[in-house]
C-alpha atoms as a PDB file:
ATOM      1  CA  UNK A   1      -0.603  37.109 -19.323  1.00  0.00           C
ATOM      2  CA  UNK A   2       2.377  34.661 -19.125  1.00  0.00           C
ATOM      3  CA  UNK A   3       3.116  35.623 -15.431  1.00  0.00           C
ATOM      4  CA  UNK A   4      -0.333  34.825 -14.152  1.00  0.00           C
ATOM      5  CA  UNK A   5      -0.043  31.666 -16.384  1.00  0.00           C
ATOM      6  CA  UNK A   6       2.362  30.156 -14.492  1.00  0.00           C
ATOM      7  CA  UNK A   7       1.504  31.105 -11.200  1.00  0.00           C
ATOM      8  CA  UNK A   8      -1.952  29.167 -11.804  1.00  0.00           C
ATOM      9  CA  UNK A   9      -0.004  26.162 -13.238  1.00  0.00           C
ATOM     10  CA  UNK A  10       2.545  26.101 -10.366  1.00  0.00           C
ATOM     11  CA  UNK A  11      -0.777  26.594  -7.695  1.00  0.00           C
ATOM     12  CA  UNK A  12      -2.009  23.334  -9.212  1.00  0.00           C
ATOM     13  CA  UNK A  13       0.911  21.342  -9.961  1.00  0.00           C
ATOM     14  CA  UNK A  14       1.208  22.150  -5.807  1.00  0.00           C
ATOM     15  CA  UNK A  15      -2.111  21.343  -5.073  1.00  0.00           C
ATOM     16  CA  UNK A  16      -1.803  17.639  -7.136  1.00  0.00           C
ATOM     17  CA  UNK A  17       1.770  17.121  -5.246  1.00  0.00           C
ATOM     18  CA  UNK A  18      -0.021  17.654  -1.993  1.00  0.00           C
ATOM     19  CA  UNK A  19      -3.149  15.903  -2.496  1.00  0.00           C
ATOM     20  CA  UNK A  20      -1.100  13.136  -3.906  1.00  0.00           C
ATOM     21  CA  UNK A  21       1.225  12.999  -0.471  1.00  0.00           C
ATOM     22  CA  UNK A  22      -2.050  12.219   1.378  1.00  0.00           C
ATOM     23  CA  UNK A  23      -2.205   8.168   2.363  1.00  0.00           C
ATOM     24  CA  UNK A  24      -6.017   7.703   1.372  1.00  0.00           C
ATOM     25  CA  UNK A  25      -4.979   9.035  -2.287  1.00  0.00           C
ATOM     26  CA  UNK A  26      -1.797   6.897  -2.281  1.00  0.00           C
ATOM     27  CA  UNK A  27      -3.398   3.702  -1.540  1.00  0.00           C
ATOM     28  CA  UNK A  28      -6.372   4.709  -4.257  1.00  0.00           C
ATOM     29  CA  UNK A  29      -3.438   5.705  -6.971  1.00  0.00           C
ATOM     30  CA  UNK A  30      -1.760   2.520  -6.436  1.00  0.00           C
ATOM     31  CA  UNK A  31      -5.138   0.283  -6.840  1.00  0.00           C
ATOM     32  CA  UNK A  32      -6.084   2.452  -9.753  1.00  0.00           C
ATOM     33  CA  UNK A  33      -2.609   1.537 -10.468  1.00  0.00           C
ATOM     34  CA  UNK A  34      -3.027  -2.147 -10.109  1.00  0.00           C
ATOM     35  CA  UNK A  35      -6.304  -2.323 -12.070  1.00  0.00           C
ATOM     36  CA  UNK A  36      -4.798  -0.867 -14.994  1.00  0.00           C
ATOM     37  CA  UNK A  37      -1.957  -3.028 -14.851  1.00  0.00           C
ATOM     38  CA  UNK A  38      -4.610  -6.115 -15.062  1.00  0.00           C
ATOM     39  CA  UNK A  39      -7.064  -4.368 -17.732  1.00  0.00           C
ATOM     40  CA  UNK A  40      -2.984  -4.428 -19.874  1.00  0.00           C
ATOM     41  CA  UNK A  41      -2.964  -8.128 -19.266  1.00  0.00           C
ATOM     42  CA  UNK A  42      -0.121  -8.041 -16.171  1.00  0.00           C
ATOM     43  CA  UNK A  43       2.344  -6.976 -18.478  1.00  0.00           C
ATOM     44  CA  UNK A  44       5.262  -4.676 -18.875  1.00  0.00           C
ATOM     45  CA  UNK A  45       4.928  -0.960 -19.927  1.00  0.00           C
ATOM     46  CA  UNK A  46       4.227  -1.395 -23.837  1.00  0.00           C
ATOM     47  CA  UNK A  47       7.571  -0.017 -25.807  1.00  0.00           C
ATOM     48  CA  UNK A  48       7.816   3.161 -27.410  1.00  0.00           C
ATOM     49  CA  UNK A  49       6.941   3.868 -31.017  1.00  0.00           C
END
């Protein structure tokens, strides 16, 4: 069961690389991106705990 386990999660960490290489999903990850940052106040990354 561990085989087939991670050959599903290396088929869909694959699958997120490539749909994220696209330049329609870039320019929606970095507005998604962007609105974030605002929601956060413009800020930096918050520190660890």
């Amino acid at each position: 069961m561990g085989l087939l386990s991670g050959i599903i999660k290396a088929g869909v960490a694959k699958r997120v690389i490539d749909e994220g290489r696209k330049p329609a999903n870039q320019a929606k990850a970095k507005q998604l991106f962007q609105q974030m940052q605002a929601k956060r106040g413009g800020g930096a990354a918050r520190p660890p705990r």
